[in-house]
Protein backbone atom coordinates (compact mmCIF):
# COMPACT_ATOMS: atom_id res chain seq x y z
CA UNK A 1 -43.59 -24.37 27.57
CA UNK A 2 -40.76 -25.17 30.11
CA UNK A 3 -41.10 -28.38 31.83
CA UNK A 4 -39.56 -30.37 34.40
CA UNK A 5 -39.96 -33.77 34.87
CA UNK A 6 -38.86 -35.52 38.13
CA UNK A 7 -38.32 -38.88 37.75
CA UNK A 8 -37.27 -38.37 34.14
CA UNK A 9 -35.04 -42.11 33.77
CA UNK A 10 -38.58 -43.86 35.15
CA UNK A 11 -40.67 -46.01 33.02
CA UNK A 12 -43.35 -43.00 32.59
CA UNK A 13 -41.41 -40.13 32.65
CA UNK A 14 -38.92 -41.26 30.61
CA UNK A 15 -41.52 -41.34 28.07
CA UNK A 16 -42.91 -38.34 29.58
CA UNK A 17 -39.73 -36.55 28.39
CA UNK A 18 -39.93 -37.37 24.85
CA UNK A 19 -43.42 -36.53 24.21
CA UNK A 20 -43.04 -33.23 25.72
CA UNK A 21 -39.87 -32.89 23.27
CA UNK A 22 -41.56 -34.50 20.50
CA UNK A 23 -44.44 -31.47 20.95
CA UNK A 24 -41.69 -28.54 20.81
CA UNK A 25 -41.56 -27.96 24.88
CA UNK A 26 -38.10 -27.17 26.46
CA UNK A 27 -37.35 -30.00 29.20
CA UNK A 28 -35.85 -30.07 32.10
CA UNK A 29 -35.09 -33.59 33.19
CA UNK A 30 -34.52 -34.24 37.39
CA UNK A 31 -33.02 -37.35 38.42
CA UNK A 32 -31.39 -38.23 41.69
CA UNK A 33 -27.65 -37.66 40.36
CA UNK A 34 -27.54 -36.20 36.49
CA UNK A 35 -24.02 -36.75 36.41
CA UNK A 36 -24.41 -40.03 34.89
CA UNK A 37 -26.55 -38.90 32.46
CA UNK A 38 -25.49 -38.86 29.00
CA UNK A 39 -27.97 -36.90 26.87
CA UNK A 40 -27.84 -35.51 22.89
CA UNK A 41 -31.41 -34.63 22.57
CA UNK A 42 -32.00 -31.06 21.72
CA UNK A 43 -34.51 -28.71 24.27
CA UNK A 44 -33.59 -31.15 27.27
CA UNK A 45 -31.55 -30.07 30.33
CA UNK A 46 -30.41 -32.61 32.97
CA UNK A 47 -30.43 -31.93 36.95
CA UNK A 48 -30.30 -33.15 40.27
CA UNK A 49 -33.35 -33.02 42.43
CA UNK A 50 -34.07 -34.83 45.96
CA UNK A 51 -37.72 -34.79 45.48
CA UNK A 52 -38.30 -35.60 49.23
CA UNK A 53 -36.33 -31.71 50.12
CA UNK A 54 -38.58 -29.12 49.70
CA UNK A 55 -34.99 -26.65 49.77
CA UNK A 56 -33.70 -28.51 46.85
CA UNK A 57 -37.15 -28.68 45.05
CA UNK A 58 -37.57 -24.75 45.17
CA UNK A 59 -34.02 -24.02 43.70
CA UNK A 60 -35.09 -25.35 40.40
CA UNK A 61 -38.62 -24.10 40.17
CA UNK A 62 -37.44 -20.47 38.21
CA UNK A 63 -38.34 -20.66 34.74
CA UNK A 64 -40.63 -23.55 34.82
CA UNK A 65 -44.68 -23.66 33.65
CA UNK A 66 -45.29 -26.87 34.95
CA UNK A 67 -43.17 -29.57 37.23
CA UNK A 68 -44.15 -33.23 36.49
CA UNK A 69 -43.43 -35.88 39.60
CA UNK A 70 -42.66 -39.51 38.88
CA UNK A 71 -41.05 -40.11 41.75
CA UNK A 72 -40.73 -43.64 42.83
CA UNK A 73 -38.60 -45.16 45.51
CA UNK A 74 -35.36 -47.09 43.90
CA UNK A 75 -35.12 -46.92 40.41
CA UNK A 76 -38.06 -48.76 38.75
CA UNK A 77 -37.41 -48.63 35.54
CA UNK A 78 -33.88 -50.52 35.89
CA UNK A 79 -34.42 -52.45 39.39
CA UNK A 80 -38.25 -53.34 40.13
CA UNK A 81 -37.16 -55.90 43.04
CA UNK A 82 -35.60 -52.75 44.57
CA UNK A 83 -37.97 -50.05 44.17
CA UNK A 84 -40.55 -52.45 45.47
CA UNK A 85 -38.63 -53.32 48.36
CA UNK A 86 -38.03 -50.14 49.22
CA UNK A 87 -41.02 -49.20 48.92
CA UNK A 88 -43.03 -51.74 51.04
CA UNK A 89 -40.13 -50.75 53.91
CA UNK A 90 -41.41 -46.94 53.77
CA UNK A 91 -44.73 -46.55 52.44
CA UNK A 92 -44.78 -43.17 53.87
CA UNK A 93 -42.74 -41.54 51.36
CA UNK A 94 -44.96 -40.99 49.27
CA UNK A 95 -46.66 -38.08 51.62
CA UNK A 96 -42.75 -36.83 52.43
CA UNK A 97 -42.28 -36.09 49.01
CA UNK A 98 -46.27 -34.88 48.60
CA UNK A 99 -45.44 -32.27 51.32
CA UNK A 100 -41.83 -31.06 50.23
CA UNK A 101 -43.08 -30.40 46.25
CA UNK A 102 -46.09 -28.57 47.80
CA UNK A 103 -43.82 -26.47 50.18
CA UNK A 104 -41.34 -25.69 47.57
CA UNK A 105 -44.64 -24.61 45.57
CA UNK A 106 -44.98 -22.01 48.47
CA UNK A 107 -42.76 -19.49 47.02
CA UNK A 108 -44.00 -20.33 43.27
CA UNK A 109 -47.81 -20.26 43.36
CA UNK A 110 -48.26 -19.84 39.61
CA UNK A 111 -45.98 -23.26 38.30
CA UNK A 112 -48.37 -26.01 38.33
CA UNK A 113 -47.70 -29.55 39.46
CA UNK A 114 -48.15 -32.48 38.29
CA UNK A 115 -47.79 -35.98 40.42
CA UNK A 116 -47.64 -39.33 38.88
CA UNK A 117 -48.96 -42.01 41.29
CA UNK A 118 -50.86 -44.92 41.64
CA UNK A 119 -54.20 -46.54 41.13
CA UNK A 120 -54.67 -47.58 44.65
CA UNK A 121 -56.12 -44.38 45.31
CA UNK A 122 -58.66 -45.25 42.31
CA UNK A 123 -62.55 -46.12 43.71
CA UNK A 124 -64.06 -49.53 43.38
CA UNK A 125 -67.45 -48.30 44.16
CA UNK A 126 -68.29 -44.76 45.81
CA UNK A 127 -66.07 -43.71 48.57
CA UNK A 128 -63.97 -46.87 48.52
CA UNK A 129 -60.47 -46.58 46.96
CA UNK A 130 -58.73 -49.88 45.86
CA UNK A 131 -56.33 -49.42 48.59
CA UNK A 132 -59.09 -49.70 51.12
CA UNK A 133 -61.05 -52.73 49.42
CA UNK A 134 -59.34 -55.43 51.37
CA UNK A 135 -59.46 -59.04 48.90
CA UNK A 136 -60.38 -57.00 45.98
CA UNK A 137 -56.51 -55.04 45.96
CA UNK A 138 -54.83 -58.33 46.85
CA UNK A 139 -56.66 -59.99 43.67
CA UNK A 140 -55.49 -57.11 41.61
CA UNK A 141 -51.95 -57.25 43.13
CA UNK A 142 -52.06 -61.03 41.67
CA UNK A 143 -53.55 -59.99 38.99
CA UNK A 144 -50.54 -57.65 37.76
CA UNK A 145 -47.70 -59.75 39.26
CA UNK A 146 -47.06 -57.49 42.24
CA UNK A 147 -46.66 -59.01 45.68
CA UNK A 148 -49.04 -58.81 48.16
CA UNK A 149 -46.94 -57.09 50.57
CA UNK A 150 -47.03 -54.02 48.07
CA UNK A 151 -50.33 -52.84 49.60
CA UNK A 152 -48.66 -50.65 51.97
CA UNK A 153 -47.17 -48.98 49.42
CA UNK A 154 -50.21 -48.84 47.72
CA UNK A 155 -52.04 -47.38 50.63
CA UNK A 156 -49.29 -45.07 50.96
CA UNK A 157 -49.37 -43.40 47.46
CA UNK A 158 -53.28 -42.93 48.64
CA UNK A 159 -52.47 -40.94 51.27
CA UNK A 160 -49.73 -39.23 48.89
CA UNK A 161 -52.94 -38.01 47.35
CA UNK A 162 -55.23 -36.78 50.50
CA UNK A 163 -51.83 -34.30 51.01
CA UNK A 164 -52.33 -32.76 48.32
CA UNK A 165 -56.27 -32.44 48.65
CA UNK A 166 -55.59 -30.58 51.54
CA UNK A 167 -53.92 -28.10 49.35
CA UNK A 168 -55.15 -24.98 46.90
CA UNK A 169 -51.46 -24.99 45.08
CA UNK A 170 -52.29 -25.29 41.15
CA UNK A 171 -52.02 -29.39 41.59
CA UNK A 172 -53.19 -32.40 39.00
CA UNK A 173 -53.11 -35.93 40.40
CA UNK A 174 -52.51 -38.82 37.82
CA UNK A 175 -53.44 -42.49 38.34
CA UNK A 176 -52.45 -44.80 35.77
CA UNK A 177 -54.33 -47.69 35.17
CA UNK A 178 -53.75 -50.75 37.28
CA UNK A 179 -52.15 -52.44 34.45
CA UNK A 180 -49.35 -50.26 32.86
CA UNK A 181 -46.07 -51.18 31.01
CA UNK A 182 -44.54 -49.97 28.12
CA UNK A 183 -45.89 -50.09 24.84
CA UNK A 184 -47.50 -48.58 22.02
CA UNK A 185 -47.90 -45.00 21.80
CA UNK A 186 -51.53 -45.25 20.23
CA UNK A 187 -53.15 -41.81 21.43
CA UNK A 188 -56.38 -43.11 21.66
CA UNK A 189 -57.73 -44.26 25.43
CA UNK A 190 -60.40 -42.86 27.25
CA UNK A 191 -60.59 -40.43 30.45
CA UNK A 192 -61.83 -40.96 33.47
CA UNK A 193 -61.57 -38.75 37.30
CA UNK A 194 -61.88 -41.12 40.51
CA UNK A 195 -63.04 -44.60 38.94
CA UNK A 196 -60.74 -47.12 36.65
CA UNK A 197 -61.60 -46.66 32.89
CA UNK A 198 -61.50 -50.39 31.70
CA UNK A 199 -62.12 -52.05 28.78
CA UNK A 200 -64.77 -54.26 27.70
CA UNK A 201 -63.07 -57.64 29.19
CA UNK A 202 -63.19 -55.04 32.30
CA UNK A 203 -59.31 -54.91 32.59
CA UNK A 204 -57.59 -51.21 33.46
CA UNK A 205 -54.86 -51.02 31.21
CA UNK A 206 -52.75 -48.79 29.78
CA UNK A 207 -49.49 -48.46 27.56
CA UNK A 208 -46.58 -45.94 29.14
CA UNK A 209 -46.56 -44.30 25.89
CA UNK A 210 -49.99 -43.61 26.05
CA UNK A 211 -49.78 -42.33 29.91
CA UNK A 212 -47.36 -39.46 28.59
CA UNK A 213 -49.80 -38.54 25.92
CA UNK A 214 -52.30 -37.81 28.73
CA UNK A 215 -49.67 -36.13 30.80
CA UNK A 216 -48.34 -33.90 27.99
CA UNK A 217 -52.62 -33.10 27.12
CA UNK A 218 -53.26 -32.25 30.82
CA UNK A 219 -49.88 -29.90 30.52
CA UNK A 220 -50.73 -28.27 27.18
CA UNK A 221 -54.80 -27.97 28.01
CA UNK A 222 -55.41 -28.09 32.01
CA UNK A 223 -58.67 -30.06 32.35
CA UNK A 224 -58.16 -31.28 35.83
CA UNK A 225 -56.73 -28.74 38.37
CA UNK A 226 -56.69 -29.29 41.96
CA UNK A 227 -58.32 -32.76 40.67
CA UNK A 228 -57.38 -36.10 39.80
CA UNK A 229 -57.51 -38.23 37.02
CA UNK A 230 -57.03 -41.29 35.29
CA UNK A 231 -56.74 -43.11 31.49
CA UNK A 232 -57.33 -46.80 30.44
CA UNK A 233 -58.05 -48.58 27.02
């Protein structure tokens, strides 16, 4: 298959990239400015994308099965402080770049897309997302070493999500657990839709490596269209 992966120099779909490689797809990697980019991996393309233009979104949608999202604000992978700051100043991104990758989908109804966002959006108990649970989202904010202030953001990549509901383009929503970093690439974690999958100390935790696997499944055997879902240990 033919995929493109937005975000490709992030944490996830960095990782993203080389599993889909690893598996025998043909990549095409989007990043902000692919000029700086130097790349020797056969099967993998760079390009530049501004995943917040639907325009420039479209151009590169010919040719491609499936278009992965990992947008974040800043560049995550290389400058945390950054992307968080950023994104705390403009939580509404999020639904920006939600709307332009479902317009550009407009004129390409049969690529699926995949977005890579949060698990703020994830339910505590029925009905309540983590983003709307008040003490409990500041506890896990602590909990993974993210400031407070990050809850708009968090809230933001929720209603990244409700776009996206609203829509009957051939979408998949990922949240990652609420603990991810890289790791091991283990291939073993369990599946879950709108709840946290955690383990048996009750953490939600997941290895990068092991998000990819996931995305690269959901890509290669589509078990959760128009649906989201998440992984943990």
């Amino acid at each position: 298959m033919h995929i493109g992966v937005i975000g490709a120099t992030g944490t996830i779909g960095s990782r993203v990239v080389t599993e889909a490689l690893g598996r025998g797809h043909v990549v095409t990697a989007f990043s902000r400015d692919a000029s700086r980019i130097e790349e020797s991996r056969p099967n993998v393309t760079w390009a530049s994308v501004d995943v917040l233009d639907a325009a420039s979104i479209a151009a590169v949608l010919p040719g491609l099965d499936v278009l992965i999202s990992g947008f974040q604000p800043g560049n995550a992978a290389k400058d945390m402080a950054d992307t968080l700051q950023r994104s705390i100043a403009d939580p509404t991104v999020h639904t920006t770049a939600a709307r332009a990758l479902l317009k550009a989908l407009e004129s390409h109804p049969r690529t699926r897309l995949i977005v890579i966002g949060g698990a703020g959006s994830l339910e505590v108990e029925p009905g309540v997302a983590l983003a709307d649970s008040g003490e409990h989202l500041y506890r896990t904010l602590d909990e993974v070493g993210l400031p407070r202030e990050y809850a708009a953001a968090v809230r933001g990549a929720r209603d990244g999500l409700n776009v996206l509901r609203t829509s009957n383009r051939l979408w998949t929503y990922f949240s990652p657990a609420e603990d991810i970093a890289p790791g091991e690439r283990t291939g073993r974690f369990r599946i879950g839709g709108d709840q946290a999958v955690r383990d048996a100390d009750g953490r939600s935790r997941v290895s990068a490596e092991d998000a990819a696997v996931a995305l690269i499944d959901e890509v290669e055997l589509p078990r959760f269209v128009q649906r989201r879902f998440t992984i943990g240990y």
